[in-house]
Protein backbone atom coordinates (compact mmCIF):
# COMPACT_ATOMS: atom_id res chain seq x y z
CA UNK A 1 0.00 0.00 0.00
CA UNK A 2 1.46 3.38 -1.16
CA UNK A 3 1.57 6.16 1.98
CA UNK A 4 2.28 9.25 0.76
CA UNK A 5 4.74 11.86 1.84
CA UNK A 6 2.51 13.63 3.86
CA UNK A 7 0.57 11.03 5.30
CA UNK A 8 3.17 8.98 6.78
CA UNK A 9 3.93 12.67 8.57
CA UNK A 10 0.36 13.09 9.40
CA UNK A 11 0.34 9.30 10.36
CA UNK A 12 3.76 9.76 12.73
CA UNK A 13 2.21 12.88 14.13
CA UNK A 14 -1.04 10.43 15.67
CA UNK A 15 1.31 7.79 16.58
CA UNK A 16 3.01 10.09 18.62
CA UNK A 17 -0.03 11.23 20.65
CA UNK A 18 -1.11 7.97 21.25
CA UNK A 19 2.25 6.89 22.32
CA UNK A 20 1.96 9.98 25.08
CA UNK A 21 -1.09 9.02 25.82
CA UNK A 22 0.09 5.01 26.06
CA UNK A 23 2.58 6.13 28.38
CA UNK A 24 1.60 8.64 30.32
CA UNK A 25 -1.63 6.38 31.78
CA UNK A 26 0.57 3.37 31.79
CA UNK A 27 -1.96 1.45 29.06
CA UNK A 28 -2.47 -2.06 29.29
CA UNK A 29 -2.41 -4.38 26.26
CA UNK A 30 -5.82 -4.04 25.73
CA UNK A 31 -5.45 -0.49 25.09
CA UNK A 32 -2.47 -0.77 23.08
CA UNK A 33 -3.66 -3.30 21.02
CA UNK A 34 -7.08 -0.75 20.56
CA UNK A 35 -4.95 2.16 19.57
CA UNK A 36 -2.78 -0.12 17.26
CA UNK A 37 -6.44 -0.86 15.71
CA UNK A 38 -7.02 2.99 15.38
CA UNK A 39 -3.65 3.93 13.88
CA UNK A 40 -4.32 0.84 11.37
CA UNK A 41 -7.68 1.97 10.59
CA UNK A 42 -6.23 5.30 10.06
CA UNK A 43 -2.85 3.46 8.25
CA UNK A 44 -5.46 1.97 5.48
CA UNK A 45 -7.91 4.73 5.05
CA UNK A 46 -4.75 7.37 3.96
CA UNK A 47 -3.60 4.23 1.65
CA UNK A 48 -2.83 5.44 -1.67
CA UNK A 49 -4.39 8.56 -1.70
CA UNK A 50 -1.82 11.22 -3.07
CA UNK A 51 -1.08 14.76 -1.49
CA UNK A 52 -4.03 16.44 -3.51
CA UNK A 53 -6.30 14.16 -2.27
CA UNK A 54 -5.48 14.43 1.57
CA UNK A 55 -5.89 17.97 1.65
CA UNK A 56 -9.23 18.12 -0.92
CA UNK A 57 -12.22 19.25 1.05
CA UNK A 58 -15.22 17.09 0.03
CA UNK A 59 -18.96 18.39 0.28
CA UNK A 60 -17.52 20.95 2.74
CA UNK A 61 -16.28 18.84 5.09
CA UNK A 62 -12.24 18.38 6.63
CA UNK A 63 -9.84 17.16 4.49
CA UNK A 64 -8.38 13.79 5.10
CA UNK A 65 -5.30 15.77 6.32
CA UNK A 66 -7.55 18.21 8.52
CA UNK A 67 -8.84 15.15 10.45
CA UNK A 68 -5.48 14.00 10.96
CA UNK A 69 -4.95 17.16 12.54
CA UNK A 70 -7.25 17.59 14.79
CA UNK A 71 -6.85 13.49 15.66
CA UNK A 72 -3.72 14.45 16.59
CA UNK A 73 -4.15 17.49 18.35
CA UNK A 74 -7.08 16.20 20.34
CA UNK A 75 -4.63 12.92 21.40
CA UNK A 76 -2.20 15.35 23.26
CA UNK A 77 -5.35 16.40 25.55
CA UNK A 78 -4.00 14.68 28.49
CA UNK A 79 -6.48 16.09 30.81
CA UNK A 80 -9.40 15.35 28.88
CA UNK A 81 -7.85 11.50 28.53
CA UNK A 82 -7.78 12.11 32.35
CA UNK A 83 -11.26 13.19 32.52
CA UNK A 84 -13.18 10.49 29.89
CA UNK A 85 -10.72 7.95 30.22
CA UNK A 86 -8.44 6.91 27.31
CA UNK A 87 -10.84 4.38 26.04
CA UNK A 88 -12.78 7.93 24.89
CA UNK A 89 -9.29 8.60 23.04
CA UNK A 90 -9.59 5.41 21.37
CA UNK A 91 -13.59 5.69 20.32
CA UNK A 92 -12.67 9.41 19.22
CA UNK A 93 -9.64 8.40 16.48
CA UNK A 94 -12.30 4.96 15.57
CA UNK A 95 -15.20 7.57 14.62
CA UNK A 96 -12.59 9.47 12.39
CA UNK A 97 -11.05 6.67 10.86
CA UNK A 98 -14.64 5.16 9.64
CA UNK A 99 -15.04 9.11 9.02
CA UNK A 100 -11.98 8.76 6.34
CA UNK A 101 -13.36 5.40 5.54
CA UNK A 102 -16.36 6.88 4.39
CA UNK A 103 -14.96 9.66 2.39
CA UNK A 104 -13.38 6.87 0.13
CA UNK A 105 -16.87 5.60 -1.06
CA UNK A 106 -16.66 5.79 -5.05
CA UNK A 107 -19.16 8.59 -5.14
CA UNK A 108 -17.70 11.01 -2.54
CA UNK A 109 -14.38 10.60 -4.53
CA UNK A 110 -15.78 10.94 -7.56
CA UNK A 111 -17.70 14.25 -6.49
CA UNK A 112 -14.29 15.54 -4.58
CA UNK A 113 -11.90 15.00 -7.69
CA UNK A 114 -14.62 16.78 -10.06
CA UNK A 115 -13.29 20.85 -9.73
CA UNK A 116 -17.49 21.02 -11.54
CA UNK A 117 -18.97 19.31 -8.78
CA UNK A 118 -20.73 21.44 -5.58
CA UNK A 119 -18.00 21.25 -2.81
């Protein structure tokens, strides 16, 4: 599977938050096995989808790479991880990831690649 350029950065930039996180709340297998399922999830959604297409917009809605972003940023929140529990870090980055999933659907890129097409 080809990872671009910049998603293997966005990619790195997750794994590191949930590596923080992993740490700094001394995660159990469980856990670390459920983040390795998110970063996966995440892995296969970015999968062959060049630079232009992780930073296309479809229907108004984030980017691939804007979702990365904020999954990122929102994985350094230790205090909310404190608050909800990292298991809410985990069910967070698994809504995005079926999130990315769903931007892949044949029509959505279709619509997103077609500069005639509403969004």
């Amino acid at each position: 599977m080809y990872l671009s350029p910049e998603a293997k950065r966005l990619l790195d930039d997750v794994r590191r938050a949930h590596e923080r996180l992993m740490a700094h709340f001394h995660a159990g297998d469980a856990h670390r096995r459920a983040f390795r399922a998110v970063y996966e999830a995440l892995e296969s959604a970015l999968g062959d989808l060049g630079d232009d297409q992780l930073v296309r917009s479809p229907d108004g809605e984030w980017s691939p790479a804007e979702v990365m972003v904020h999954l990122a940023e929102h994985d350094q929140r230790l205090e909310e991880a404190a608050r909800r529990g990292i298991e809410h870090m985990i069910e967070h980055g698994l809504d995005h990831a079926r999130g990315l999933w769903l931007l892949r659907s044949p029509e959505r890129a279709a619509a997103a690649s077609d500069p005639t097409s509403p969004g």
